[in-house]
C-alpha atoms as a PDB file:
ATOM      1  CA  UNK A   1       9.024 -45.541  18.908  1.00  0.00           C
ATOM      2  CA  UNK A   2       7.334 -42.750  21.045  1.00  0.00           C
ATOM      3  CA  UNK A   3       9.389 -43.286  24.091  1.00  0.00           C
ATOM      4  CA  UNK A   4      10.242 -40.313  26.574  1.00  0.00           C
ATOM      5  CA  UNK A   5      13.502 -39.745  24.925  1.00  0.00           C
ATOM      6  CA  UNK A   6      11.775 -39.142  21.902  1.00  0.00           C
ATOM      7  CA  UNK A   7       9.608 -36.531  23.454  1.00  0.00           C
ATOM      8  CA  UNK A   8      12.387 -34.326  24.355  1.00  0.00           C
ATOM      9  CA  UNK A   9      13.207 -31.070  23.722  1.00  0.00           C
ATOM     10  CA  UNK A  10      16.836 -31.689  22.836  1.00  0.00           C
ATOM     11  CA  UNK A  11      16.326 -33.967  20.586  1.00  0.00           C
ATOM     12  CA  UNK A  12      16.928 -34.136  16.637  1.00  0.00           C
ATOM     13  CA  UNK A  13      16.671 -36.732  13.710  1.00  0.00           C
ATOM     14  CA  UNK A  14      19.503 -37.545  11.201  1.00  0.00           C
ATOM     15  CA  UNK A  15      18.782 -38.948   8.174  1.00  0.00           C
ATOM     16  CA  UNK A  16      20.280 -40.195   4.611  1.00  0.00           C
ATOM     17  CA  UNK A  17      18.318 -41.588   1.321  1.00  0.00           C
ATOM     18  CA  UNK A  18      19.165 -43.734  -1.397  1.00  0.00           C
ATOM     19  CA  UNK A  19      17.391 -42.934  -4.833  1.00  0.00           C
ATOM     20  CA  UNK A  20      16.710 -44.564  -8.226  1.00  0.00           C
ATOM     21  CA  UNK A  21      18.300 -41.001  -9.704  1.00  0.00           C
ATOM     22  CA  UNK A  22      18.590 -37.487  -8.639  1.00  0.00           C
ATOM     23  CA  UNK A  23      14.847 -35.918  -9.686  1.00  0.00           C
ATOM     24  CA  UNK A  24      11.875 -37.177  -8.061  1.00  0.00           C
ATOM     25  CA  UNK A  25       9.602 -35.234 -10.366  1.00  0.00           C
ATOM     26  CA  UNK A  26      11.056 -36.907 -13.262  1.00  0.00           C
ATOM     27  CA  UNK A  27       9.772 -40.394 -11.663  1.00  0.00           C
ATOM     28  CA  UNK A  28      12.896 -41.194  -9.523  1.00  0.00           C
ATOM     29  CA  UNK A  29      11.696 -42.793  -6.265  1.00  0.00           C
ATOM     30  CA  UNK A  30      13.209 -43.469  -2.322  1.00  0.00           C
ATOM     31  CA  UNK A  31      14.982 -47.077  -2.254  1.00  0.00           C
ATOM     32  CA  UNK A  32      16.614 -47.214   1.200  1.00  0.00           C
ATOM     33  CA  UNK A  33      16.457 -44.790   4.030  1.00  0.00           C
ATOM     34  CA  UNK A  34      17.874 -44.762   7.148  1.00  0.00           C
ATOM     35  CA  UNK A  35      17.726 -42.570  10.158  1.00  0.00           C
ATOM     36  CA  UNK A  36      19.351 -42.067  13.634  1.00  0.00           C
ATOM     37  CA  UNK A  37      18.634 -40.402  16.899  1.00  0.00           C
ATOM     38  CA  UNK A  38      20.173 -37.911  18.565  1.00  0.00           C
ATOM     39  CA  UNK A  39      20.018 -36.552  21.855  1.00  0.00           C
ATOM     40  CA  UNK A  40      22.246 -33.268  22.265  1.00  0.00           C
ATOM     41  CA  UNK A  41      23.620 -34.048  19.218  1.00  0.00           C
ATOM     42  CA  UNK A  42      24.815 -37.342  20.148  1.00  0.00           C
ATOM     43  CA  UNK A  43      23.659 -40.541  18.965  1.00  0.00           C
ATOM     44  CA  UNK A  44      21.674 -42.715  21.578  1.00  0.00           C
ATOM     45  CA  UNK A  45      21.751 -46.089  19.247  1.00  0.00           C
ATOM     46  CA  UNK A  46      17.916 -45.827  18.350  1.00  0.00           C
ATOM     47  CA  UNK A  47      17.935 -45.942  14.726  1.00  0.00           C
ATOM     48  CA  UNK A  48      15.304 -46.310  11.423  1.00  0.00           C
ATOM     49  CA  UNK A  49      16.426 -48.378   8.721  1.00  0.00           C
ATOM     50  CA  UNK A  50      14.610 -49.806   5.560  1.00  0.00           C
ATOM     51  CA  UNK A  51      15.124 -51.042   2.404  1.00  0.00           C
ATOM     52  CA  UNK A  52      12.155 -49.842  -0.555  1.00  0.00           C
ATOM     53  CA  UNK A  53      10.667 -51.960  -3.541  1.00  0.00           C
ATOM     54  CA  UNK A  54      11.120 -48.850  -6.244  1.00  0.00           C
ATOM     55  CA  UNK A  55       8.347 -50.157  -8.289  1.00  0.00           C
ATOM     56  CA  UNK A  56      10.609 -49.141 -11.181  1.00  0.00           C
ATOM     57  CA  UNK A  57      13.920 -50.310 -12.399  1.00  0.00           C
ATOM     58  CA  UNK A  58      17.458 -48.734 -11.244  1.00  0.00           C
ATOM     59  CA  UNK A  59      19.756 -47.178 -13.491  1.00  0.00           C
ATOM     60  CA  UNK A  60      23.222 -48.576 -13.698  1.00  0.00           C
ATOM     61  CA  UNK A  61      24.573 -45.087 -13.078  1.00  0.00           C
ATOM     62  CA  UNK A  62      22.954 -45.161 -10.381  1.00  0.00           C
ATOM     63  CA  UNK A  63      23.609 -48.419  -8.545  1.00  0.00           C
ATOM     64  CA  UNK A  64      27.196 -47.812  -9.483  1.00  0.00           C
ATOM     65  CA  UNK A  65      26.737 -45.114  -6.561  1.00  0.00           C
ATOM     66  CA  UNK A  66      24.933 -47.053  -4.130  1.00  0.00           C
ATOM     67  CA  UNK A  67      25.891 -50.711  -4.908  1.00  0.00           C
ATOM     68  CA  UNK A  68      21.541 -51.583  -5.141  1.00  0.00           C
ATOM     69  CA  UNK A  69      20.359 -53.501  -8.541  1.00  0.00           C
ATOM     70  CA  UNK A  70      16.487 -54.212  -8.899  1.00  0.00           C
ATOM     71  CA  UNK A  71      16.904 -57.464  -8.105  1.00  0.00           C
ATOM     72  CA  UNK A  72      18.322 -56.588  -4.449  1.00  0.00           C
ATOM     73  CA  UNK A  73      15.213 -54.900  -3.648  1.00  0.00           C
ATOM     74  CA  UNK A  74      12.826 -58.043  -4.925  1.00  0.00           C
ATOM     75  CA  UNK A  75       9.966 -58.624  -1.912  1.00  0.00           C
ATOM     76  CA  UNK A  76      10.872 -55.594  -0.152  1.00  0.00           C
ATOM     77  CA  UNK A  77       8.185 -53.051   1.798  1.00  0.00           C
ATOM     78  CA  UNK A  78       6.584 -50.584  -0.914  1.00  0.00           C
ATOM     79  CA  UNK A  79       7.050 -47.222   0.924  1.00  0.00           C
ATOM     80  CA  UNK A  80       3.580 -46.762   2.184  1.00  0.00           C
ATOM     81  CA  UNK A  81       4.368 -49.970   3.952  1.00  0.00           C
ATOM     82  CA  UNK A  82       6.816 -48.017   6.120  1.00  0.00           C
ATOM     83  CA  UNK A  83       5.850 -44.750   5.809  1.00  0.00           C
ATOM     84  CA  UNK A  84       4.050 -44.197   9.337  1.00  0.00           C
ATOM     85  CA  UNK A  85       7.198 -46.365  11.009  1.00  0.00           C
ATOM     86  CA  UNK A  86       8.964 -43.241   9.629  1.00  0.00           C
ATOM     87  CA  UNK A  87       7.001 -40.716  11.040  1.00  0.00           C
ATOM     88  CA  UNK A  88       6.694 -42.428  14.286  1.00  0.00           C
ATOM     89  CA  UNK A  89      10.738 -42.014  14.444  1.00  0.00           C
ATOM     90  CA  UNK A  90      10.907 -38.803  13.089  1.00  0.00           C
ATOM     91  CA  UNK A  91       8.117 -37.852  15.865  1.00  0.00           C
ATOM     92  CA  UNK A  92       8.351 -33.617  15.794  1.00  0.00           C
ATOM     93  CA  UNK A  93      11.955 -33.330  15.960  1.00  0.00           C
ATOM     94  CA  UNK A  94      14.405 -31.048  13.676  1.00  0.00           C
ATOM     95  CA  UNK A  95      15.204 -33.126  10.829  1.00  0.00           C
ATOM     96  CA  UNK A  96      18.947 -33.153   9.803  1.00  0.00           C
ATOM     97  CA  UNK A  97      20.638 -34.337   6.411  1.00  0.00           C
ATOM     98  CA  UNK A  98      23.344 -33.864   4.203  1.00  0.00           C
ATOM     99  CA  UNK A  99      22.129 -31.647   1.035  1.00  0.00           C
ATOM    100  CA  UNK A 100      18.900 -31.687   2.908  1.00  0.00           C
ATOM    101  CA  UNK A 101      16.676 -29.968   0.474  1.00  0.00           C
ATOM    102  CA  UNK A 102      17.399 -33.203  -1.812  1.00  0.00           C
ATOM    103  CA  UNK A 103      16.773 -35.715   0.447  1.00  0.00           C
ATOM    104  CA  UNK A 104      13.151 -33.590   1.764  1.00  0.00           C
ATOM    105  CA  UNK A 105      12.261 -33.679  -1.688  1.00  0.00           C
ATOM    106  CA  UNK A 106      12.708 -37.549  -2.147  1.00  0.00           C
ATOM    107  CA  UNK A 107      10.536 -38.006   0.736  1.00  0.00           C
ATOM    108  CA  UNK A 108       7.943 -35.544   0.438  1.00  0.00           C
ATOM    109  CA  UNK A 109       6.911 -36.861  -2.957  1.00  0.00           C
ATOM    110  CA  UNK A 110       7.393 -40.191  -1.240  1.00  0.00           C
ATOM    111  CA  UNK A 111       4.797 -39.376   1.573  1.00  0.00           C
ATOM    112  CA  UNK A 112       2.491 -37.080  -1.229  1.00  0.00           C
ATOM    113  CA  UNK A 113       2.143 -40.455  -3.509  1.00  0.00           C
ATOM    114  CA  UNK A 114       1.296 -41.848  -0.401  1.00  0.00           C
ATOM    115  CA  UNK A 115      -1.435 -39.856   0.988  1.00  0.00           C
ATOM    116  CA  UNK A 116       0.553 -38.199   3.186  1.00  0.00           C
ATOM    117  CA  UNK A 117       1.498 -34.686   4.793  1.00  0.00           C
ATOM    118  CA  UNK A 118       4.921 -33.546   3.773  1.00  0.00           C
ATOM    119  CA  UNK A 119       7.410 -32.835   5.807  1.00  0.00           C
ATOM    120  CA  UNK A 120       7.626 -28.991   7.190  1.00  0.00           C
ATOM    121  CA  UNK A 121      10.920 -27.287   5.808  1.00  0.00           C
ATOM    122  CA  UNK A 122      11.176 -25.313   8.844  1.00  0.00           C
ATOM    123  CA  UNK A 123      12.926 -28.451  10.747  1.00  0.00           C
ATOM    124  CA  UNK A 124      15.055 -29.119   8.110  1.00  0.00           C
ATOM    125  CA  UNK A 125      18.962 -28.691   9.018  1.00  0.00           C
ATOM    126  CA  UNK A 126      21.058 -28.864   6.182  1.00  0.00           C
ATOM    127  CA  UNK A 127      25.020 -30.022   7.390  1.00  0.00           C
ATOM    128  CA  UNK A 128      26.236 -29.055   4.098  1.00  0.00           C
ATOM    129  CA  UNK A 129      25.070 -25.470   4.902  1.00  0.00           C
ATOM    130  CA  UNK A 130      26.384 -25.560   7.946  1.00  0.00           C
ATOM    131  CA  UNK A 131      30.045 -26.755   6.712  1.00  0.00           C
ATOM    132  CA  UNK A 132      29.808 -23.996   3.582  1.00  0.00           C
ATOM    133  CA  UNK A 133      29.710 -21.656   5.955  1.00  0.00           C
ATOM    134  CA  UNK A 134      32.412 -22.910   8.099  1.00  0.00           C
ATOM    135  CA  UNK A 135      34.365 -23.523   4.522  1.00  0.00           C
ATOM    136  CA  UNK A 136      33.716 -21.705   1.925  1.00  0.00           C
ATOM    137  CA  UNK A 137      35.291 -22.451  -1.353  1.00  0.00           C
ATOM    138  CA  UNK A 138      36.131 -25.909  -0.093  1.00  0.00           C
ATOM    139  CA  UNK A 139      35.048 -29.482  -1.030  1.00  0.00           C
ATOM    140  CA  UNK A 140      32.124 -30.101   1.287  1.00  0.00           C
ATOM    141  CA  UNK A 141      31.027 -33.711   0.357  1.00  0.00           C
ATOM    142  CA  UNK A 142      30.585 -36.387   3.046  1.00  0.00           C
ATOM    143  CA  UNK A 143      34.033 -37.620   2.101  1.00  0.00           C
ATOM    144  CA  UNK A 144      35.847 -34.627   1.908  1.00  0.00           C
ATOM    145  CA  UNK A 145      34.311 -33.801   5.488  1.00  0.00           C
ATOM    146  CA  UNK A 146      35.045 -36.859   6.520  1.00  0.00           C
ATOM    147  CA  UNK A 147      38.411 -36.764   5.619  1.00  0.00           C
ATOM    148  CA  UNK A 148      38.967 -33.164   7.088  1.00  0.00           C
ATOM    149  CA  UNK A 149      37.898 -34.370  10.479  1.00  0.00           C
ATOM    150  CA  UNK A 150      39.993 -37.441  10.038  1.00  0.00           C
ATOM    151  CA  UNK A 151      36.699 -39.735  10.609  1.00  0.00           C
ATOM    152  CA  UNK A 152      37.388 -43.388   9.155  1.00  0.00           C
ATOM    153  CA  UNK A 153      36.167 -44.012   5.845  1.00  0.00           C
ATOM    154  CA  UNK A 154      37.389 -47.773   4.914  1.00  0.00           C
ATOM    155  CA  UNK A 155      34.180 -48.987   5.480  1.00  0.00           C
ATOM    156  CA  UNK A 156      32.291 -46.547   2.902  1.00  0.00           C
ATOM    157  CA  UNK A 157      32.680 -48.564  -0.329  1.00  0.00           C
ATOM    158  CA  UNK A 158      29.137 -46.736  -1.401  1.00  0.00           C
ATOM    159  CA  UNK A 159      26.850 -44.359  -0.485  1.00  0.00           C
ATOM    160  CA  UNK A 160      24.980 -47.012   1.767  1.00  0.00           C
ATOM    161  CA  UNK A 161      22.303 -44.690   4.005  1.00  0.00           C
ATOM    162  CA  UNK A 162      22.697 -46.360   7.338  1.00  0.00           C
ATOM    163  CA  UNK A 163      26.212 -45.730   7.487  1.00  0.00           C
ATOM    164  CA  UNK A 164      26.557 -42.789   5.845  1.00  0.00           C
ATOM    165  CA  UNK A 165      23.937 -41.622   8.786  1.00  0.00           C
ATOM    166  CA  UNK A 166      26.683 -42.572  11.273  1.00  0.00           C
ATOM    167  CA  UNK A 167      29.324 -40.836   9.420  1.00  0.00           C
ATOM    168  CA  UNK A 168      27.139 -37.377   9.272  1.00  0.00           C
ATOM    169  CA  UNK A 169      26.642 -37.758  12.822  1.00  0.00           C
ATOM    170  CA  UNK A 170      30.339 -37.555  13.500  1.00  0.00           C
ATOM    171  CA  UNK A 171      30.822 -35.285  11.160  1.00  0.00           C
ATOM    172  CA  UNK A 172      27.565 -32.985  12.303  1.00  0.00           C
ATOM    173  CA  UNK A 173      29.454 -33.399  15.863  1.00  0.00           C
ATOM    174  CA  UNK A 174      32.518 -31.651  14.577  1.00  0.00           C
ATOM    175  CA  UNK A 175      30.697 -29.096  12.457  1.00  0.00           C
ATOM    176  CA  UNK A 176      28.296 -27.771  15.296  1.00  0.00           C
ATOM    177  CA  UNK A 177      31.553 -27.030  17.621  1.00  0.00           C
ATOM    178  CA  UNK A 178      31.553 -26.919  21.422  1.00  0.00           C
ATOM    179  CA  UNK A 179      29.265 -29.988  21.277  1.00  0.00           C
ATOM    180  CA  UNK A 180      32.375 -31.873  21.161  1.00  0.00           C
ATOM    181  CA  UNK A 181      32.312 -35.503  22.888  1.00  0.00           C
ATOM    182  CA  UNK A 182      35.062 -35.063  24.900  1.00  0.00           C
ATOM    183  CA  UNK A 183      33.362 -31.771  26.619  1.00  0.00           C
ATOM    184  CA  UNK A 184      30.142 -33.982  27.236  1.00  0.00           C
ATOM    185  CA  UNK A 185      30.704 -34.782  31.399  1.00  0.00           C
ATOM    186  CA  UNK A 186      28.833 -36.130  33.847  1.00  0.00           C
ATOM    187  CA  UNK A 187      29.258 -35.329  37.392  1.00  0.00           C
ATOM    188  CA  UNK A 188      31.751 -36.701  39.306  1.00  0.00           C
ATOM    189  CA  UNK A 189      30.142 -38.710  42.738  1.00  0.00           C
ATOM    190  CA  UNK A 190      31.536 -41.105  45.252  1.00  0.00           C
ATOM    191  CA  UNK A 191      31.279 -43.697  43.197  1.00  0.00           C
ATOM    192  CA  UNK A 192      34.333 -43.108  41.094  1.00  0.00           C
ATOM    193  CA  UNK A 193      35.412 -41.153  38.385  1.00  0.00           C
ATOM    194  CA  UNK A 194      33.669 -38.993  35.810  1.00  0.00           C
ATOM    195  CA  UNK A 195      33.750 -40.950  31.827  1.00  0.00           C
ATOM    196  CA  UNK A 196      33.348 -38.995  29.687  1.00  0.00           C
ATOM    197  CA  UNK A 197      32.518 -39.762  25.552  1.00  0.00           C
ATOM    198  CA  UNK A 198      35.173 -39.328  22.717  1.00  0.00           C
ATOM    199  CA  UNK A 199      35.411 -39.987  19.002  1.00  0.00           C
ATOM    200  CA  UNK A 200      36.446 -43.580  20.443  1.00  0.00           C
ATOM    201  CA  UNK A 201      34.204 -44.246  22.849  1.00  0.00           C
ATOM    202  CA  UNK A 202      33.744 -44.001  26.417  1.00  0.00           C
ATOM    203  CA  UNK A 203      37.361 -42.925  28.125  1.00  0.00           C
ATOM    204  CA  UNK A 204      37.834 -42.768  32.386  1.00  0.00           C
ATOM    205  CA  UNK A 205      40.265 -40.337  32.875  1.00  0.00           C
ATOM    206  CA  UNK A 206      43.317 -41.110  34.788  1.00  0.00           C
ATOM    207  CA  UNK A 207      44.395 -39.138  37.755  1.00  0.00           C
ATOM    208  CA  UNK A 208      47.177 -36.882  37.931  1.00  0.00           C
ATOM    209  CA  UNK A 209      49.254 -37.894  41.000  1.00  0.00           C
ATOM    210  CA  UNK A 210      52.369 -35.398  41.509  1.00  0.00           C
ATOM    211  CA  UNK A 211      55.949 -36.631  42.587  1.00  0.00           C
ATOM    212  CA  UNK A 212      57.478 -35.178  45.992  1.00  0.00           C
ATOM    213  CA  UNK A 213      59.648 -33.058  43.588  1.00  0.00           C
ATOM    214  CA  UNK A 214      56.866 -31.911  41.750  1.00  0.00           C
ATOM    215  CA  UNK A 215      54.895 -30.920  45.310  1.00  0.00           C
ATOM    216  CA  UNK A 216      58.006 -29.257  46.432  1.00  0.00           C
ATOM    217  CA  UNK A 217      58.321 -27.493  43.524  1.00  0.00           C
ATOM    218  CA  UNK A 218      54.513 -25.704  43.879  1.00  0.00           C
ATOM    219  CA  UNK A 219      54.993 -25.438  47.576  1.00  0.00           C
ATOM    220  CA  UNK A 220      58.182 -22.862  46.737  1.00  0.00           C
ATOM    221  CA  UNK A 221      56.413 -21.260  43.872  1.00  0.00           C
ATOM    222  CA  UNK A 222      53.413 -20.251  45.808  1.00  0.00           C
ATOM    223  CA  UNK A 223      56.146 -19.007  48.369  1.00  0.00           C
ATOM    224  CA  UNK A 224      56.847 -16.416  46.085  1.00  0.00           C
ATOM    225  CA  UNK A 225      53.338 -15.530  45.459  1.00  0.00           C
ATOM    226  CA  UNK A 226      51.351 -12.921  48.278  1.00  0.00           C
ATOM    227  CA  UNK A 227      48.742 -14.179  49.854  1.00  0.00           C
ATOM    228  CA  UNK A 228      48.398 -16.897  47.027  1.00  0.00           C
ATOM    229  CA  UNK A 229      44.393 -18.172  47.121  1.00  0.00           C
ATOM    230  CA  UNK A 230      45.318 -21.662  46.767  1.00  0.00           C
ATOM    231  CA  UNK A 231      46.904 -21.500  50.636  1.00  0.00           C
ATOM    232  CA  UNK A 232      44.141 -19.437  51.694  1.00  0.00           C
ATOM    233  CA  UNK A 233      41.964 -21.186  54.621  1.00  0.00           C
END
């Protein structure tokens, strides 16, 4: 986990829980969380993903959000078991979630019944700050952000962590502005052409090759133009 990407100064943690209910001083407890890197705000593919034996049982109202009974979780890690995995991912860098202060809280109690420092607020990045700012008044869930953005959804039957991690990630992309895929280029060298990243994936672009009537057409504009630049030695 402590590679030399995750030693760098541009980079920052995403993360999602999955709970038993929505109070972890009321003895709700961390059954799945999932976590993915990113490296000016991209994701690189490294990711964190485990599933957590409760010790307790699950409300229905509750798996009716996230689709997890007890008995899915039978023989899985108790969360000391993959508590310093954790850590080792998170290494020291800013800490983004969705409703962050909710999701810190699950795992600081997590990592406090565990013997364990909590986590420092002061990396914590909250997206749904971030997009109440940028709409106020509006619906601000991951599916209504989603759906602003026009990010795919079919595949989010319920709030499974892992992918709603990739989902914030496109989302945080859009919400964090000018960090925007498509403006993410690498220099062009003799080796071809630059690719850059979209939404979609990696995209070459194609080059624009102009028609005898279209260089015709500049050639008598810049005629008109003094001393144009472009014709300048």
């Amino acid at each position: 986990m402590n590679d030399t990407a995750a030693q760098r100064a541009d980079r920052c943690v995403l993360f999602d829980t999955e709970t038993t209910g929505l109070d972890p001083l009321t003895g709700d407890r961390v059954i799945e969380v999932a976590a993915l890197e990113l490296i000016n705000d991209l994701p690189t593919g490294r990711h964190f993903h485990a599933m957590i034996d409760p010790q307790r049982d699950i409300p229905a109202e509750a798996s009716r959000v996230h689709g997890f009974t007890s008995a899915d979780l039978v023989g899985k890690p108790l969360f000391p078991e993959i508590a310093g995995a954790l850590i080792a991912f998170f290494g020291d860098s800013k800490l983004i979630a969705h409703n962050a202060p909710f999701d810190f809280g699950f795992l600081n109690m997590e990592f406090t019944r565990s013997g364990l420092p909590p986590l420092d607020r002061d990396r914590m990045i909250d997206s749904l700050a971030l997009a109440k700012a940028r709409f106020p008044g509006m619906p601000n869930s991951l599916d209504a952000l989603c759906r602003r953005f026009s990010i795919d959804l079919s595949a989010r039957t319920t709030h499974n962590a892992l992918l709603d991690c990739k989902l914030l990630a496109e989302v945080y992309v859009e919400l964090t502005g000018g960090r925007q895929r498509g403006l993410s280029l690498a220099a062009q060298d003799s080796r071809g052409p630059v690719t850059t990243y979209t939404s979609s994936g990696p995209h070459t672009p194609l080059p624009i090759v102009p028609t005898e009537a279209e260089l015709a057409a500049h050639t008598a504009f810049l005629s008109r133009i003094k001393d144009p630049v472009w014709l300048l030695p």
